[in-house]
C-alpha atoms as a PDB file:
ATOM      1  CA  UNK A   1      86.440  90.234 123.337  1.00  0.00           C
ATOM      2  CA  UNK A   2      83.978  87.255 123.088  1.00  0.00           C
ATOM      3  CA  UNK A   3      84.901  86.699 126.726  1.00  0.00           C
ATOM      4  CA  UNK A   4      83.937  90.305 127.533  1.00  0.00           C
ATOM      5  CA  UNK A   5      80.768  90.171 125.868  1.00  0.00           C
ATOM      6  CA  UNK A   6      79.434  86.991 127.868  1.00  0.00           C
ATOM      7  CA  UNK A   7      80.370  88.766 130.892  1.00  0.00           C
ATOM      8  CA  UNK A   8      78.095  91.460 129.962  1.00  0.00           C
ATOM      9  CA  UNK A   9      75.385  89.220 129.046  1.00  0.00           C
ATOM     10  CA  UNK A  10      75.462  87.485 132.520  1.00  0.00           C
ATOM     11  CA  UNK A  11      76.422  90.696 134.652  1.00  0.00           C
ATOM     12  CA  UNK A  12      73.571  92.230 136.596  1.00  0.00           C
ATOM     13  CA  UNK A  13      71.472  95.054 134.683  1.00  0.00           C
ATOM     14  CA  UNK A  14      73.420  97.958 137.340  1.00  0.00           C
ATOM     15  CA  UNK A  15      76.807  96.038 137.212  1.00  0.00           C
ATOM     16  CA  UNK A  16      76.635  95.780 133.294  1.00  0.00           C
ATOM     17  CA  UNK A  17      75.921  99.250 132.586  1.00  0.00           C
ATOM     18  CA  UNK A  18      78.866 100.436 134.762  1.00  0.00           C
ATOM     19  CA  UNK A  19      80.825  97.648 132.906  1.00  0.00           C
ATOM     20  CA  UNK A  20      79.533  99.687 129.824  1.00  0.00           C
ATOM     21  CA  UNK A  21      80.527 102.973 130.869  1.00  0.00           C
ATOM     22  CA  UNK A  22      84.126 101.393 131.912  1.00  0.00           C
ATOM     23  CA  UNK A  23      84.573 100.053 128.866  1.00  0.00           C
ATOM     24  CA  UNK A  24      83.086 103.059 126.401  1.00  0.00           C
ATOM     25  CA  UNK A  25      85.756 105.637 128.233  1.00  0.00           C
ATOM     26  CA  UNK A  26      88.309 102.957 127.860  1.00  0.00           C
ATOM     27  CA  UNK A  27      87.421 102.902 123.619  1.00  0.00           C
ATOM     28  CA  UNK A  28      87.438 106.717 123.590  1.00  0.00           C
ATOM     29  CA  UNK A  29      90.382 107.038 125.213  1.00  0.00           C
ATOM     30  CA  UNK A  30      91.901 104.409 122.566  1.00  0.00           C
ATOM     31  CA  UNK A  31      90.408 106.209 120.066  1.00  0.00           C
ATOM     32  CA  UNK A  32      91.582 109.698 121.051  1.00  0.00           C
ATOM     33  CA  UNK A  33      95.313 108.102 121.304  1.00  0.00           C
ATOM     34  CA  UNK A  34      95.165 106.954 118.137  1.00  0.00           C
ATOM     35  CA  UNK A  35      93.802 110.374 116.398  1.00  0.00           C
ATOM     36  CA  UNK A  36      96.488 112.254 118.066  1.00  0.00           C
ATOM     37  CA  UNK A  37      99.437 109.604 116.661  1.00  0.00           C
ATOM     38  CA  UNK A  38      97.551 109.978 113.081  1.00  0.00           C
ATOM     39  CA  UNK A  39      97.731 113.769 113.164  1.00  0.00           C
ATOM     40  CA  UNK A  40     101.247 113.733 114.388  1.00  0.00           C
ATOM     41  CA  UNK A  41     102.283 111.172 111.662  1.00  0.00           C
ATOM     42  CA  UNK A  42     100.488 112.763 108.995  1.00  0.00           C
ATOM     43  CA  UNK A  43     102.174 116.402 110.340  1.00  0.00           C
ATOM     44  CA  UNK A  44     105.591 114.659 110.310  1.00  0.00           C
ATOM     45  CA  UNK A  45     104.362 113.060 106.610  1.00  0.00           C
ATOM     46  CA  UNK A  46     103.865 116.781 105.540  1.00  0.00           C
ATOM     47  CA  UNK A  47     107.077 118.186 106.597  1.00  0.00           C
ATOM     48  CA  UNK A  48     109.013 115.665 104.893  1.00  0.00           C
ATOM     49  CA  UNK A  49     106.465 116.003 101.714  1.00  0.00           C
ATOM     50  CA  UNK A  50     107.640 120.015 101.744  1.00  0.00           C
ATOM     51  CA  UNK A  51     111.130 119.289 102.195  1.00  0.00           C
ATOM     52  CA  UNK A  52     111.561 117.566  98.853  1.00  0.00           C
ATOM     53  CA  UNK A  53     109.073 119.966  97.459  1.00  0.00           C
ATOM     54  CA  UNK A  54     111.346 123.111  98.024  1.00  0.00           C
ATOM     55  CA  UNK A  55     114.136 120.859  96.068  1.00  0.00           C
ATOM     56  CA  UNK A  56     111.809 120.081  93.137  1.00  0.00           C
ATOM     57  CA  UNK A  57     111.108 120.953  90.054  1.00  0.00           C
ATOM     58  CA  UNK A  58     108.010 120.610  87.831  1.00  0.00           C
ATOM     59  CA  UNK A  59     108.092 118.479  84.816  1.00  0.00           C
ATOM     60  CA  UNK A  60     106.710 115.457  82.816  1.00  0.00           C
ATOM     61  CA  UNK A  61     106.989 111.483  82.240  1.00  0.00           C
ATOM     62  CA  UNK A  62     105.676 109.954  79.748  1.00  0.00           C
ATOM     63  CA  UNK A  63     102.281 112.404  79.873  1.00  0.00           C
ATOM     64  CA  UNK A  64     102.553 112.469  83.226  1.00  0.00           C
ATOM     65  CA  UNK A  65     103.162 115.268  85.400  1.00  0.00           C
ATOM     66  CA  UNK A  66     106.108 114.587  87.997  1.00  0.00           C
ATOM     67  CA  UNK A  67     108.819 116.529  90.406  1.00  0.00           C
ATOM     68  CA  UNK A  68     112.429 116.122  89.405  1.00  0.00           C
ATOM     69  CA  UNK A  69     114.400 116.130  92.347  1.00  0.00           C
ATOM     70  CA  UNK A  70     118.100 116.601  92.686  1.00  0.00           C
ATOM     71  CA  UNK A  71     120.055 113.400  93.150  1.00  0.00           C
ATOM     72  CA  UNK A  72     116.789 111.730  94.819  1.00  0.00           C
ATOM     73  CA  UNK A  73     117.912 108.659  93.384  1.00  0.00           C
ATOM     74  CA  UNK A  74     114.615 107.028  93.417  1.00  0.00           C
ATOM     75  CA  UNK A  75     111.186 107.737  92.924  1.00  0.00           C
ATOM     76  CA  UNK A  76     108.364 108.665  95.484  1.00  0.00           C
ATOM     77  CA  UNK A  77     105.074 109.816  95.959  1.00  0.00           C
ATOM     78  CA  UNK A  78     104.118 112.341  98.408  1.00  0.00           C
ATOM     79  CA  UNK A  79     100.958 114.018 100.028  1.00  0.00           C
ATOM     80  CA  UNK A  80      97.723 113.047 101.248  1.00  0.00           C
ATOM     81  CA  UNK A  81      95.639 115.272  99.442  1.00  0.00           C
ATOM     82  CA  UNK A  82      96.543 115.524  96.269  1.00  0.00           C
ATOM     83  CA  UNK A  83      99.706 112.964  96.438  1.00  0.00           C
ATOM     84  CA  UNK A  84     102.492 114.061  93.933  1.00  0.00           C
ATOM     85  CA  UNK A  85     105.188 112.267  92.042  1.00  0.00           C
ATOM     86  CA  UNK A  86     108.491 113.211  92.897  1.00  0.00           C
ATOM     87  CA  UNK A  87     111.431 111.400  90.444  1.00  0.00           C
ATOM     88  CA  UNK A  88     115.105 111.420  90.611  1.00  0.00           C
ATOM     89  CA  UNK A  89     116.676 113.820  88.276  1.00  0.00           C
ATOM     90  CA  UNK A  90     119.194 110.671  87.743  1.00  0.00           C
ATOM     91  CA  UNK A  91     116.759 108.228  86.895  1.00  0.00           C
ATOM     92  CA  UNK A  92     117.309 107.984  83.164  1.00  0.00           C
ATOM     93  CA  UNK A  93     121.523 107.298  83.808  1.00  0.00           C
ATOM     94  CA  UNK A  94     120.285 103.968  86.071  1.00  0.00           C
ATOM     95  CA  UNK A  95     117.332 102.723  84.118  1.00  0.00           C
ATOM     96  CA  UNK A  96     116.875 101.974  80.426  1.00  0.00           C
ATOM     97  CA  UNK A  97     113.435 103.133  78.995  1.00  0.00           C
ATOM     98  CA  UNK A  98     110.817  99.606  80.250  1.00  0.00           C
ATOM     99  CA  UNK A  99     112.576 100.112  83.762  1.00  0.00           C
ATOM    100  CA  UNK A 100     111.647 104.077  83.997  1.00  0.00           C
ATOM    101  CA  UNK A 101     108.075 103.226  82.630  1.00  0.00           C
ATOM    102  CA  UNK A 102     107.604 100.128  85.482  1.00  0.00           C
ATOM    103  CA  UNK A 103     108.808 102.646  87.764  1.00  0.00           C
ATOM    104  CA  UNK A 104     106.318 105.805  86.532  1.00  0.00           C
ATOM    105  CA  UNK A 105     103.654 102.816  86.139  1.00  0.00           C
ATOM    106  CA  UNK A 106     104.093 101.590  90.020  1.00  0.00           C
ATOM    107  CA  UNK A 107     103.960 104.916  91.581  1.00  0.00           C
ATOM    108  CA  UNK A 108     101.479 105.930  89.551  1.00  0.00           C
ATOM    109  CA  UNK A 109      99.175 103.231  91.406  1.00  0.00           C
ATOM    110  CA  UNK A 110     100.290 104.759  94.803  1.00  0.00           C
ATOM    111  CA  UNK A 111      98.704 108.254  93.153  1.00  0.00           C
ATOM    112  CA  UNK A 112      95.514 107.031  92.146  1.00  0.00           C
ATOM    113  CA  UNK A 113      95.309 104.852  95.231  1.00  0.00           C
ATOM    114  CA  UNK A 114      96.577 107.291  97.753  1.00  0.00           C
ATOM    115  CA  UNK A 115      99.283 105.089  99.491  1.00  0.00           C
ATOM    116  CA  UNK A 116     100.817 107.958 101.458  1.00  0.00           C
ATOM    117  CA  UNK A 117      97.377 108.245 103.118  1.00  0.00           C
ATOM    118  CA  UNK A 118      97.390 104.048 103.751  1.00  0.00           C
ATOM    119  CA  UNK A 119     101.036 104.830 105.224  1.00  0.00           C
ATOM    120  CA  UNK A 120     100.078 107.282 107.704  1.00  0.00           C
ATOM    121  CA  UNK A 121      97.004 105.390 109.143  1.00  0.00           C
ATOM    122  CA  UNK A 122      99.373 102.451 109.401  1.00  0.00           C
ATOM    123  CA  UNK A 123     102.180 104.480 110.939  1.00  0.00           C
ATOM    124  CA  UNK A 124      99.750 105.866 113.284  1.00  0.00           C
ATOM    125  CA  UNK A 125      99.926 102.517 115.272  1.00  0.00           C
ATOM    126  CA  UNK A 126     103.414 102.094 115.660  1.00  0.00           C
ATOM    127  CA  UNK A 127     103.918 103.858 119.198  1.00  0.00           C
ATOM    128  CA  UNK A 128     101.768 100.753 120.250  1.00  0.00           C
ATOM    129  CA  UNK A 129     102.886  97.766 117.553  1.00  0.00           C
ATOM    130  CA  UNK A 130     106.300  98.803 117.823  1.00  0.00           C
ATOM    131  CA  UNK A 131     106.786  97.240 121.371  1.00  0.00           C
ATOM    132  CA  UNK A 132     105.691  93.735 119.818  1.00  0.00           C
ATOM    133  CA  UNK A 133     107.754  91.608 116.988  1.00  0.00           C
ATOM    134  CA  UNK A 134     104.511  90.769 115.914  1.00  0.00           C
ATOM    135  CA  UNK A 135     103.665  94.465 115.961  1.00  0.00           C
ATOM    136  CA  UNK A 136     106.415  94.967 113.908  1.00  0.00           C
ATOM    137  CA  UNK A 137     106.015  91.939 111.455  1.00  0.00           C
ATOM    138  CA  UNK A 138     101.978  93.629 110.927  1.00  0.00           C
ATOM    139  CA  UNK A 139     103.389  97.078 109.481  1.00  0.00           C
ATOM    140  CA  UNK A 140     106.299  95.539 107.492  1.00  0.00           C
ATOM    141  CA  UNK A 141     104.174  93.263 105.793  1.00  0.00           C
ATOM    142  CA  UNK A 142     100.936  96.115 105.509  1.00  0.00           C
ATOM    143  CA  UNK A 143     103.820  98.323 103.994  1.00  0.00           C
ATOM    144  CA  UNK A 144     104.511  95.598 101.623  1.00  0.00           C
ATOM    145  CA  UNK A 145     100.899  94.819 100.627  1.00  0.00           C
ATOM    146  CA  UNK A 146     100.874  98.693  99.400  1.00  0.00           C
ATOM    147  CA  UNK A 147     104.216  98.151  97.338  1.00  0.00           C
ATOM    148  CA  UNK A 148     102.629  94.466  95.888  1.00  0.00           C
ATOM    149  CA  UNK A 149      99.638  96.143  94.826  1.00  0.00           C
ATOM    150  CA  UNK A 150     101.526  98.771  92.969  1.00  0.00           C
ATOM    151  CA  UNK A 151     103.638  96.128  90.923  1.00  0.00           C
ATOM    152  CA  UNK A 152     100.471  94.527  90.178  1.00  0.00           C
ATOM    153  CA  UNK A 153      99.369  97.352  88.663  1.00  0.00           C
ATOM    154  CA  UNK A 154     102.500  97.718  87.069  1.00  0.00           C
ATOM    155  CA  UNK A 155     102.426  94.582  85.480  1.00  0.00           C
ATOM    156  CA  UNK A 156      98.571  94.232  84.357  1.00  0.00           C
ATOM    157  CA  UNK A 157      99.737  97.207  82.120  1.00  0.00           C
ATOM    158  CA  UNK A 158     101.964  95.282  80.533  1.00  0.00           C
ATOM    159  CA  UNK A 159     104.905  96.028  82.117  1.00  0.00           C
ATOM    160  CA  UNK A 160     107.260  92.177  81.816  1.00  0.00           C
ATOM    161  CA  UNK A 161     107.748  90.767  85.232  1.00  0.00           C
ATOM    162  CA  UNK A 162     111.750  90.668  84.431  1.00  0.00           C
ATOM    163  CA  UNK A 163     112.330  94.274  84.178  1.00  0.00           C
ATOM    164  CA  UNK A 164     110.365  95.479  87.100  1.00  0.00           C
ATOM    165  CA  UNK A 165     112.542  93.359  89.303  1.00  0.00           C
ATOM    166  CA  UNK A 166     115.558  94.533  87.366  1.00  0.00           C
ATOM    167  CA  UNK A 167     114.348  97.840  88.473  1.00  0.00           C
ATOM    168  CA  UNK A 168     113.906  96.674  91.755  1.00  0.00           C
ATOM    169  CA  UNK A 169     117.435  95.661  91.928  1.00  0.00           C
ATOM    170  CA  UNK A 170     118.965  98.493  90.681  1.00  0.00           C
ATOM    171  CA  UNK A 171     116.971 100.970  92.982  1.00  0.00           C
ATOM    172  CA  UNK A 172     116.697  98.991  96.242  1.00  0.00           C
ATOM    173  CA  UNK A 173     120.299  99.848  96.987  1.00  0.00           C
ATOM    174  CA  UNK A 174     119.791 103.905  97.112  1.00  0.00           C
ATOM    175  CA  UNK A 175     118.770 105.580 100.420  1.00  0.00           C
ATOM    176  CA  UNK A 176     115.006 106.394 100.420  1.00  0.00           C
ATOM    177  CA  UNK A 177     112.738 108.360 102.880  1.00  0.00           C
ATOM    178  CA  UNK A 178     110.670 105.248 105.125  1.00  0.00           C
ATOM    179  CA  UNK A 179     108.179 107.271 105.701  1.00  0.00           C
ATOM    180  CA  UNK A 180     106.900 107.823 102.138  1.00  0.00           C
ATOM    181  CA  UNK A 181     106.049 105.500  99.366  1.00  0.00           C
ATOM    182  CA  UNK A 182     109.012 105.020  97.409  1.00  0.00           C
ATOM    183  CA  UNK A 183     109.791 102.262  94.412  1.00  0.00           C
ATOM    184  CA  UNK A 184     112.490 100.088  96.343  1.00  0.00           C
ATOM    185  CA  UNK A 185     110.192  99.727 100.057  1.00  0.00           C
ATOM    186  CA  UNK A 186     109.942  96.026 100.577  1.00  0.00           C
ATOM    187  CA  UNK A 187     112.085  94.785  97.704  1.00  0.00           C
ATOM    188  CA  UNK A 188     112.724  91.380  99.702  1.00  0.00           C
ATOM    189  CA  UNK A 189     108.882  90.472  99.635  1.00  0.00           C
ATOM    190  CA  UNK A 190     108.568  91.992  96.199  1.00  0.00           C
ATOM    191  CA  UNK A 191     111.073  90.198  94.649  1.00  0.00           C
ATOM    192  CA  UNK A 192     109.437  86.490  96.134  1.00  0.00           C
ATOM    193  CA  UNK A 193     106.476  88.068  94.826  1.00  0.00           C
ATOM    194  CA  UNK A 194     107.510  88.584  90.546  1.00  0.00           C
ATOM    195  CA  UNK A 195     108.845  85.191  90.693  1.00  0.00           C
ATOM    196  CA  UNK A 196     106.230  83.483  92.165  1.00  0.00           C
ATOM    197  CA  UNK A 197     106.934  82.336  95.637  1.00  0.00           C
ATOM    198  CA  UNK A 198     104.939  82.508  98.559  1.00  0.00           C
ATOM    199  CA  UNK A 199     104.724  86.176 100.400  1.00  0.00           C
ATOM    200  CA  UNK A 200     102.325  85.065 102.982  1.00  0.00           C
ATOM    201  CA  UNK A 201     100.591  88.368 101.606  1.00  0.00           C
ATOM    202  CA  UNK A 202      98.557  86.178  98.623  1.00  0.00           C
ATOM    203  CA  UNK A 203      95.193  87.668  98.382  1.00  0.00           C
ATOM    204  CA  UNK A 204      93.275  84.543  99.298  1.00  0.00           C
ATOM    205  CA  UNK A 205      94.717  84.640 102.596  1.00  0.00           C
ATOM    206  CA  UNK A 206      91.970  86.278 105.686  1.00  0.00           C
ATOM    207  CA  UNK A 207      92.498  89.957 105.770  1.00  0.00           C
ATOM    208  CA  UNK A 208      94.692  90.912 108.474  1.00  0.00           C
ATOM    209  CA  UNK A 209      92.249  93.435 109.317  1.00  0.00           C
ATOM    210  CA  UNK A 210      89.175  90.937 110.373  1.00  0.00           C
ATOM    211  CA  UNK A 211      89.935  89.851 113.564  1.00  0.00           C
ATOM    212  CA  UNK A 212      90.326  93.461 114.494  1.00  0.00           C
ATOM    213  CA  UNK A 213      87.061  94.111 113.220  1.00  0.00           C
ATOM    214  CA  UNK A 214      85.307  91.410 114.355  1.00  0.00           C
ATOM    215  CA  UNK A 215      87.013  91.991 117.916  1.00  0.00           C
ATOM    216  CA  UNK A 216      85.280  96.216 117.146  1.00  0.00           C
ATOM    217  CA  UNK A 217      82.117  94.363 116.440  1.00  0.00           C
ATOM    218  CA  UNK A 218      81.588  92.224 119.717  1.00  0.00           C
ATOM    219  CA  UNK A 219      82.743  95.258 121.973  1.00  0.00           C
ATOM    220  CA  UNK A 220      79.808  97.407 120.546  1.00  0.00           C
ATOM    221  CA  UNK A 221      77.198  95.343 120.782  1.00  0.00           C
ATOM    222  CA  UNK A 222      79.105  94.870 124.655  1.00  0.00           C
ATOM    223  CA  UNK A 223      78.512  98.509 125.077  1.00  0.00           C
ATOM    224  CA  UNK A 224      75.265  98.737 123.382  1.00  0.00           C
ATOM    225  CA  UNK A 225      73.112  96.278 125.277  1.00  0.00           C
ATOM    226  CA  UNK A 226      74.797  97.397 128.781  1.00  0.00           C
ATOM    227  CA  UNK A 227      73.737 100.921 128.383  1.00  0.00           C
ATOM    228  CA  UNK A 228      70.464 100.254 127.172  1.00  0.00           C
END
């Protein structure tokens, strides 16, 4: 991108501008890609969100209102609007009563935070990431950041470090739904996480998401002082 942007500078005034005009379909294009992968991620989120609604029923955890869902085996949270809570009817024969609060406590953060939302936008890359291991790596470890931040949460409450990853353990063998936010996701990175080794997720590392922006910066100001 820094390359692109020194061509600019030194292009001719009627080269540049076509340069600019190249390059501005060539972001809309991009950007109309990616749009039509969000809305067909977030359409596909939906569907699955209704399918385990139509199973549900309404009731309440610890003051908080929740789904119970036949033989889920897990818990999840659903939706981008409004997301929703939806917890295994089977929860309370797996977990004793500080494992079911870790778990209400860490999905309780992807409610207030809207992680299905986070999910979608980061889903919405994957028909381009996929193709790449380091594409891949990027949304494993983006889906993981979500599931940290949740058992931070978790934790600051009060919840001991010990029985969340009991929890962990116990849950990160049932099936779950990939494409929501459910308590087991990324138990491997979690687990390094509650006992204090090195994710490579730490929050004084660079955001992953600078160099992209940076990268968004230089190519407007590309576009900007071509078309001028």
């Amino acid at each position: 991108m820094l390359a692109a942007l020194v061509g600019c500078l030194l292009t001719p005034v009627g080269m540049g501008r076509d340069a600019g005009q190249v390059m501005s379909l060539s972001v809309g294009i991009l950007t109309l890609g990616y749009l039509a992968a969000f809305v067909h991620e977030a359409r596909r989120h939906m569907l699955l969100v209704k399918g385990v609604a139509r199973l549900s029923r309404p009731g309440s955890i610890g003051g908080h209102d929740v789904a119970f869902v036949p033989g889920l085996g897990g818990a999840l949270v659903g939706g981008l609007r409004t997301p929703r809570i939806f917890w295994g009817d089977d929860l309370a024969g797996h977990l004793d009563d500080e494992e079911l609060c870790a778990v209400l406590l860490h999905e309780r953060h992807h409610q207030l935070e809207r992680a299905p939302l986070r999910l979608v936008l980061i889903g919405a890359l994957a028909p381009w990431l996929r193709h790449l291991e380091a594409g891949r790596t990027w949304i494993e470890r983006e889906r993981a950041r979500v599931e940290i931040a949740a058992d931070a949460f978790a934790l600051a409450a009060g919840v001991a470090r010990p029985v969340l990853a009991s929890a962990l353990v116990k849950l990160s063998s049932e099936a779950h739904l990939a494409a929501l936010p459910a308590f087991a996701t990324a138990a491997d990175l979690r687990i390094r996480a509650l006992i204090g080794e090195p994710t490579g997720l730490e929050p004084d590392r660079p955001s992953s998401w600078a160099p992209a922006l940076a990268a968004l910066g230089l190519l407007a100001a590309c576009v900007l002082f071509t078309l001028r």
